[in-house]
C-alpha atoms as a PDB file:
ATOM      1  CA  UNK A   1      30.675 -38.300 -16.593  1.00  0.00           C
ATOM      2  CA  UNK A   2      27.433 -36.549 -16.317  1.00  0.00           C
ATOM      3  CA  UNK A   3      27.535 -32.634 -15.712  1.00  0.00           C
ATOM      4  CA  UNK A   4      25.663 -31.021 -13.123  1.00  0.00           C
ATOM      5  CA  UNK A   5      23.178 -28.193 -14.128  1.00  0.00           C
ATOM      6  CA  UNK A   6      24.917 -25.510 -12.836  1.00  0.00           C
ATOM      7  CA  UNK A   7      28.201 -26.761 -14.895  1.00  0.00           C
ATOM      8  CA  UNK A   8      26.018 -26.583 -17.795  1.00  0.00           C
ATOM      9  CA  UNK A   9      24.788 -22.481 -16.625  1.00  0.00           C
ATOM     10  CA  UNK A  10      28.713 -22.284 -15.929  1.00  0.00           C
ATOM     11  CA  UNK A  11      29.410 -23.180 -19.749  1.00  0.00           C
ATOM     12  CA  UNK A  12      26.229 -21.181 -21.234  1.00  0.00           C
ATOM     13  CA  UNK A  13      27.671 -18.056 -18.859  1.00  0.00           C
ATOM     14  CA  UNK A  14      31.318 -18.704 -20.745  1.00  0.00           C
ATOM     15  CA  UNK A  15      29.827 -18.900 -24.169  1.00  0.00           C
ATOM     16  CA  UNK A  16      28.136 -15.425 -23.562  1.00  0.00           C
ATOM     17  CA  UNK A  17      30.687 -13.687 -21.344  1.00  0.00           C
ATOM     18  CA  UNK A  18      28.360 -13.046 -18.320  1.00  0.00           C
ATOM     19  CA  UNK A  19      29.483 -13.872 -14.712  1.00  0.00           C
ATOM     20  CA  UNK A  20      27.111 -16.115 -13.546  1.00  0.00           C
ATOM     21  CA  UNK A  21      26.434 -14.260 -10.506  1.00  0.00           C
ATOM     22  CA  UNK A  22      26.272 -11.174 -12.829  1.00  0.00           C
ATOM     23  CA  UNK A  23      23.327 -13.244 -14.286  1.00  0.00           C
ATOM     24  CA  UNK A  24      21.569 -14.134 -11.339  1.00  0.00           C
ATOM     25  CA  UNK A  25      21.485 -10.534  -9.417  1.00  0.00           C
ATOM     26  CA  UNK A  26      20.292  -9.446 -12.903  1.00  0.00           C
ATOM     27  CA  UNK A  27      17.383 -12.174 -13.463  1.00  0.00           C
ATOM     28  CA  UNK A  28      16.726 -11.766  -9.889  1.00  0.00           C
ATOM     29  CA  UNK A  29      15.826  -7.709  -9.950  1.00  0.00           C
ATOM     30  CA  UNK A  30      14.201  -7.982 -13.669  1.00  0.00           C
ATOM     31  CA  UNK A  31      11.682 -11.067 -12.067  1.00  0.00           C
ATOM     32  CA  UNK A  32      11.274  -9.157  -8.587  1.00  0.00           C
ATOM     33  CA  UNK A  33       9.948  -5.590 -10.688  1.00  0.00           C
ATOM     34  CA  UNK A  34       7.883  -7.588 -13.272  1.00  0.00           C
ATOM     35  CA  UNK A  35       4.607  -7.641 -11.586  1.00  0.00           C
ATOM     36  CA  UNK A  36       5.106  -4.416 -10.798  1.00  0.00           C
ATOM     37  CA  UNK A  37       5.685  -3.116 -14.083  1.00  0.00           C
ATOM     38  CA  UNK A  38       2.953  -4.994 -15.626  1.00  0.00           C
ATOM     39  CA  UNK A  39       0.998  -3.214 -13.485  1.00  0.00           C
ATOM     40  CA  UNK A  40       1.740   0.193 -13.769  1.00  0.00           C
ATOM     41  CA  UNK A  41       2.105   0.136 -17.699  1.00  0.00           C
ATOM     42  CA  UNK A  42      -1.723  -1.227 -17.863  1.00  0.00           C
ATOM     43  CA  UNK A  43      -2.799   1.310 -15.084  1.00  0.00           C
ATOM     44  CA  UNK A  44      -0.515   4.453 -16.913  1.00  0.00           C
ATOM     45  CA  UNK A  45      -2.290   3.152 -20.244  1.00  0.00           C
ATOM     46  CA  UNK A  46      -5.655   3.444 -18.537  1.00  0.00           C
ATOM     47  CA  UNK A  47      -4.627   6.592 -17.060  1.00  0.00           C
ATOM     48  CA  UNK A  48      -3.314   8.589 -20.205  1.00  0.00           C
ATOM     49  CA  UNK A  49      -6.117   7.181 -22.434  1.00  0.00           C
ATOM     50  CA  UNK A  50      -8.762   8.723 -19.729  1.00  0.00           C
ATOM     51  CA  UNK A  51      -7.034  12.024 -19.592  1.00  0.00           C
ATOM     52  CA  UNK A  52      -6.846  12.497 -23.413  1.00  0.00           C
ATOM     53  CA  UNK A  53     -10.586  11.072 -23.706  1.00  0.00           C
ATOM     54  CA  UNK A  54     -11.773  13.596 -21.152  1.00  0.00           C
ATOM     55  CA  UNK A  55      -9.468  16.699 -22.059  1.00  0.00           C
ATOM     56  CA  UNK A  56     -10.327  16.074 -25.728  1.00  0.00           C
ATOM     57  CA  UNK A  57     -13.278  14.224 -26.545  1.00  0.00           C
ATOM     58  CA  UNK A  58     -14.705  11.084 -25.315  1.00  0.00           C
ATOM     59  CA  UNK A  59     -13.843   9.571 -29.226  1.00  0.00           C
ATOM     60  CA  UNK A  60     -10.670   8.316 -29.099  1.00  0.00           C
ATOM     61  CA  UNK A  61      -9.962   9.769 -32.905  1.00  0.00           C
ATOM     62  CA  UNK A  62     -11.483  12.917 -32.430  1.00  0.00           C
ATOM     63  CA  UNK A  63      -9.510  13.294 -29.255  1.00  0.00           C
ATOM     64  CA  UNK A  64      -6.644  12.609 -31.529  1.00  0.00           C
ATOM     65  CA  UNK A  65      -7.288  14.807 -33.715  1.00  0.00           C
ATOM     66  CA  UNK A  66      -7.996  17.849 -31.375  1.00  0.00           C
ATOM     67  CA  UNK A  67      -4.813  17.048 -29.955  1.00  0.00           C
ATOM     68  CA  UNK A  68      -2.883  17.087 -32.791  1.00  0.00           C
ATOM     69  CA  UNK A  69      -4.587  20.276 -34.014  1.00  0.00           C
ATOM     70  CA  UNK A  70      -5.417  22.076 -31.904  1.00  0.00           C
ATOM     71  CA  UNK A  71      -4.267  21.413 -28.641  1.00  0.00           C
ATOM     72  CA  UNK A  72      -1.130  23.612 -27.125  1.00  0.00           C
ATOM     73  CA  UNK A  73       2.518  22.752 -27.900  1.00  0.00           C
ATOM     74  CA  UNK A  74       2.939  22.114 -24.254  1.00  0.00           C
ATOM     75  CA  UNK A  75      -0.716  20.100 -23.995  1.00  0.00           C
ATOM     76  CA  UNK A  76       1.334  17.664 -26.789  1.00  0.00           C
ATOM     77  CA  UNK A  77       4.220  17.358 -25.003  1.00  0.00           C
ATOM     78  CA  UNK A  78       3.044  16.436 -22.455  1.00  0.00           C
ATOM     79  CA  UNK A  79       0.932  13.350 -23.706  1.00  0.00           C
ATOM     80  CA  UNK A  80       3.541  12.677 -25.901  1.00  0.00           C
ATOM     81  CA  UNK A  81       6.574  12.260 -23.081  1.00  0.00           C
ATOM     82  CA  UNK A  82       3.017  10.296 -20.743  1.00  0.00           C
ATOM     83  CA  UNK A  83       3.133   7.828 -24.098  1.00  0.00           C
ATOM     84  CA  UNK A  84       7.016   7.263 -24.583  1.00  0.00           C
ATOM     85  CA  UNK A  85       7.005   5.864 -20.869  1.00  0.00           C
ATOM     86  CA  UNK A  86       4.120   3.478 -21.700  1.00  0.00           C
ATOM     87  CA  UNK A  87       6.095   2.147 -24.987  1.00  0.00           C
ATOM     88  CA  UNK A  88       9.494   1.960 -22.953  1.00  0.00           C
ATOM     89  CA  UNK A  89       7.412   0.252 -20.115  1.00  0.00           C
ATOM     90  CA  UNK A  90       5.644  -2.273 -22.906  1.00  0.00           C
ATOM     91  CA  UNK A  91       9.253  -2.709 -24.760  1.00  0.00           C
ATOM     92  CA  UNK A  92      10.619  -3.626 -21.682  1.00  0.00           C
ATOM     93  CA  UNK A  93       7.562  -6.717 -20.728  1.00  0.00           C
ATOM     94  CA  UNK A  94       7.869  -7.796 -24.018  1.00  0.00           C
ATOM     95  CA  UNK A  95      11.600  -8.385 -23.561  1.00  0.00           C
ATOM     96  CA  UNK A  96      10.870 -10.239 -20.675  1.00  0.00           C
ATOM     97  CA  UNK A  97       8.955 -11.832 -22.309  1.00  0.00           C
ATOM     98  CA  UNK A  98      10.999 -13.467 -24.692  1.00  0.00           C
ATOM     99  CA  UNK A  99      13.406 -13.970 -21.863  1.00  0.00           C
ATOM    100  CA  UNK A 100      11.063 -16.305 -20.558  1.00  0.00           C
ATOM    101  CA  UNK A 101      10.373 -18.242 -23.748  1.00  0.00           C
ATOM    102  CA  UNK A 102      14.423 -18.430 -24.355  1.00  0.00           C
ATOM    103  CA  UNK A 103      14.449 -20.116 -20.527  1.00  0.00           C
ATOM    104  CA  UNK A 104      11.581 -22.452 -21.657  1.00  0.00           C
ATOM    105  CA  UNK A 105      13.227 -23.491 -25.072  1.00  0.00           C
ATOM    106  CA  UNK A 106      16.560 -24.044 -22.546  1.00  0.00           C
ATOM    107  CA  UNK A 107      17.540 -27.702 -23.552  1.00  0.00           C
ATOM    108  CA  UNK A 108      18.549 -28.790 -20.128  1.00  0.00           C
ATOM    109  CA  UNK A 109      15.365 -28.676 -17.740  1.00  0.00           C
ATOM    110  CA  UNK A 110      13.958 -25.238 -19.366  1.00  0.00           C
ATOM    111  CA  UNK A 111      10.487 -26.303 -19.249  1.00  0.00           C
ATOM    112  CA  UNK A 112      10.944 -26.716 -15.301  1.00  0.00           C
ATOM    113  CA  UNK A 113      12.856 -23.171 -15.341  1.00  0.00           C
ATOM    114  CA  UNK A 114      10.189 -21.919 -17.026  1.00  0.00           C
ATOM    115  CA  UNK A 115       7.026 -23.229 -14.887  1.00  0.00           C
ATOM    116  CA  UNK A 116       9.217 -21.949 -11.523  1.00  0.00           C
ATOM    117  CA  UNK A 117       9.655 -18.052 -12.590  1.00  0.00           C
ATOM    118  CA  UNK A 118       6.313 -18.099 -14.074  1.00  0.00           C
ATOM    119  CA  UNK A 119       4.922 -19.414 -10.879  1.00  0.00           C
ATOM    120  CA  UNK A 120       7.366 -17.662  -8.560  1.00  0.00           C
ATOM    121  CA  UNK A 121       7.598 -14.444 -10.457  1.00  0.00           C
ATOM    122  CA  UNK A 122       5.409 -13.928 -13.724  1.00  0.00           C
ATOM    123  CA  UNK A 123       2.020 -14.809 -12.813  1.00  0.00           C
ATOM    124  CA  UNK A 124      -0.606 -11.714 -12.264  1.00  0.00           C
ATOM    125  CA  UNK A 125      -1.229 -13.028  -8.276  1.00  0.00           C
ATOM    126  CA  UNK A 126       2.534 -14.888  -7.481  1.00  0.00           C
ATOM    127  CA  UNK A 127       1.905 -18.189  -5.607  1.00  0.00           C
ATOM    128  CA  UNK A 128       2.461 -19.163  -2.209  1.00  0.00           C
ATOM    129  CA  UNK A 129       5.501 -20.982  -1.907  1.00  0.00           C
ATOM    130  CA  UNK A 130       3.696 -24.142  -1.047  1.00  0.00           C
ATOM    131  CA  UNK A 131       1.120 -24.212  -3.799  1.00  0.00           C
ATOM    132  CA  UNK A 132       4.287 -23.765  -6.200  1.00  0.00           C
ATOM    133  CA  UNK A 133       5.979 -27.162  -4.378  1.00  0.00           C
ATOM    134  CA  UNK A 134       3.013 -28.865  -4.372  1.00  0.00           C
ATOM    135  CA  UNK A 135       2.419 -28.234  -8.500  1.00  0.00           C
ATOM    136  CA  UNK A 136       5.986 -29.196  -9.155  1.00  0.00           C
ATOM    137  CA  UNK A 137       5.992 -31.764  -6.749  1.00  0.00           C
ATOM    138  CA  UNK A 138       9.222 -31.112  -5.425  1.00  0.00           C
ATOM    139  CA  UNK A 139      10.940 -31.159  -2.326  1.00  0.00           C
ATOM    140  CA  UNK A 140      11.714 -27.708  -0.699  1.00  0.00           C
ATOM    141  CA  UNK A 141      15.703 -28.129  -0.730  1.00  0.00           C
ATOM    142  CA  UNK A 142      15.210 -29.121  -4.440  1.00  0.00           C
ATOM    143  CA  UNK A 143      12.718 -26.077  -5.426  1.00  0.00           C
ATOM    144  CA  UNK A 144      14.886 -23.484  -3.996  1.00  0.00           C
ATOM    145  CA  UNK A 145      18.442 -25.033  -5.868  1.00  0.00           C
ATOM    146  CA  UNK A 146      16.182 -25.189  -9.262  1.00  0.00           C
ATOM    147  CA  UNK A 147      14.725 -21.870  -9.134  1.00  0.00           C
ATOM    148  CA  UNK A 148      18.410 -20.375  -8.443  1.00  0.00           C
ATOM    149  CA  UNK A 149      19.580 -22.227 -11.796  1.00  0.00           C
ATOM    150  CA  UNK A 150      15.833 -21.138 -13.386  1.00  0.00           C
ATOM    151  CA  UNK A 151      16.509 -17.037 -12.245  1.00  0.00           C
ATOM    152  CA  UNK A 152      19.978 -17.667 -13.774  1.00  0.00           C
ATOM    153  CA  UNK A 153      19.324 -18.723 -17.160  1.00  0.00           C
ATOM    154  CA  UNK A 154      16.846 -15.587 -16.932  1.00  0.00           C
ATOM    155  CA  UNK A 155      19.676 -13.513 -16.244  1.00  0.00           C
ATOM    156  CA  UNK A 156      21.457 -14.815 -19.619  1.00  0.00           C
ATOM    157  CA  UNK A 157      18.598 -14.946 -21.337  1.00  0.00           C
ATOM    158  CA  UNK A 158      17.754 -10.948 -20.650  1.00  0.00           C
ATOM    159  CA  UNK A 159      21.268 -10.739 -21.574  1.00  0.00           C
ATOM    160  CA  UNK A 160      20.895 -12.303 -24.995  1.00  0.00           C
ATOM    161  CA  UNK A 161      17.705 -11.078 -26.055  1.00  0.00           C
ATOM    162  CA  UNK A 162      18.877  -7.681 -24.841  1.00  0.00           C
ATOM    163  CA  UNK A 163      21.727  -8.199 -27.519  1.00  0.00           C
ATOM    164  CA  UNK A 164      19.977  -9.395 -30.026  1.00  0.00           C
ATOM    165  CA  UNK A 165      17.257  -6.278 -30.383  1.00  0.00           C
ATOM    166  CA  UNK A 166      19.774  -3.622 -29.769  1.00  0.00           C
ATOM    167  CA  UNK A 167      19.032  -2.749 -33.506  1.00  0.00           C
ATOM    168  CA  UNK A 168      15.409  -2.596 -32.526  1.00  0.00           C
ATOM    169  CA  UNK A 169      16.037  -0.616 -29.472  1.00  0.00           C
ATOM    170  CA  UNK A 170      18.312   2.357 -31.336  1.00  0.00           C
ATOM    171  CA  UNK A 171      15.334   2.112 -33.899  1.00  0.00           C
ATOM    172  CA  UNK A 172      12.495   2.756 -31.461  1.00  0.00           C
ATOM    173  CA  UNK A 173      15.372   5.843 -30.050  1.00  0.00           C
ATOM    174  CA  UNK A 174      15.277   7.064 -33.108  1.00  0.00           C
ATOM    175  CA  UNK A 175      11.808   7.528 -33.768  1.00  0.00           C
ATOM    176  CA  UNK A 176      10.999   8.948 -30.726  1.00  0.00           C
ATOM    177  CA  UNK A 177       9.576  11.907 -31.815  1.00  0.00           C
ATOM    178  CA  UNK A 178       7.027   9.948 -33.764  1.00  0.00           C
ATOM    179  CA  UNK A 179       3.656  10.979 -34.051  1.00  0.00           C
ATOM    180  CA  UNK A 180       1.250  10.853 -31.000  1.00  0.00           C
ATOM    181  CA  UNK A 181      -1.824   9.479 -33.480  1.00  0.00           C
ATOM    182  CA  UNK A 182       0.466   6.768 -33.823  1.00  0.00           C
ATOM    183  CA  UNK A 183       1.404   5.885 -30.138  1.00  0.00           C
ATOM    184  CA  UNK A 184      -1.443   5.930 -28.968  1.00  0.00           C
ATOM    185  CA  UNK A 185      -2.918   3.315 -31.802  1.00  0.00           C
ATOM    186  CA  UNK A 186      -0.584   0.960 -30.307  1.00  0.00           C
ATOM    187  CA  UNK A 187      -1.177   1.217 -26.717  1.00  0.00           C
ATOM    188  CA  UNK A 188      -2.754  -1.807 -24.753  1.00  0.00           C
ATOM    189  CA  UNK A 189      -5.949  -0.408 -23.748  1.00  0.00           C
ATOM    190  CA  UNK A 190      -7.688  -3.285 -21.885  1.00  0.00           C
END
């Protein structure tokens, strides 16, 4: 007997230990706040590397440099804690990220999961339902079933690639404190 989709989420849910409905609520808010954060990470990148270009120099090394000479304790701090936000913001996009690839390498229709969040959630400008049923040529009824299975593989797939850079995530904890020149070197200035 052939199993259904969802019997297959139902057995991937089992293998990890997630409630599937745990899964969904949690693919669900992660898709719904994406554009959002891809937004405000660029716009808080733009932001910060405008404020330490005109506070310190309109050289992005020498306004490095002043900062981390002689700018105030406090004047440090305060780029420093504006930076750690950006990287937490980036860490978290790029988990999504890789969320999103998991869902397309999903053996059982993961390219389709994959097309409906990208069009439905990922996509800079989300599409109009319509345009999105029209691409995938699907009915509706059929669209809305698929993209409930697509947002629930999400919601394992955040799940697993969550797991699977804890070690990278207590890392980046850990170092923190690190330098500002070096932060700032890895921001995505667009």
């Amino acid at each position: 007997m052939r199993r259904s989709a969802m019997q297959r989420i139902d057995g991937i849910c089992r293998l990890y230990q997630i409630d599937k409905e745990g899964a969904y609520k949690q693919g669900k808010f992660i898709l719904d706040s994406y554009r959002y954060l891809s937004w405000k990470t660029v716009r808080d990148a733009q932001y910060v590397k405008e404020d330490l270009m005109s506070y310190c120099s309109s050289d992005m090394d020498q306004a490095m440099v002043y900062l981390l000479t002689f700018a105030t304790d406090e004047r440090r701090d305060f780029f420093e804690s504006r930076i750690d936000v950006l990287f937490s913001s980036h860490m978290m996009g790029a988990m999504i990220d890789s969320a999103a690839a998991w869902v397309r390498d999903y053996p059982d229709n993961g390219k389709l999961y994959y097309d409906i969040i990208c069009q439905s959630y990922l996509y800079r400008n989300g599409m109009k339902e319509a345009d999105i049923l029209d691409i995938l040529n699907m009915e509706r009824s059929t669209y809305y079933k698929r993209r409930k299975e697509a947002v629930t593989v999400f919601g394992v797939a955040i799940h697993d690639v969550i797991r699977n850079h804890k070690a990278e995530l207590d890392e980046n904890r850990r170092e923190a404190g690190m330098h500002p020149q070096e932060a700032v070197e890895e921001l995505p200035f667009y």
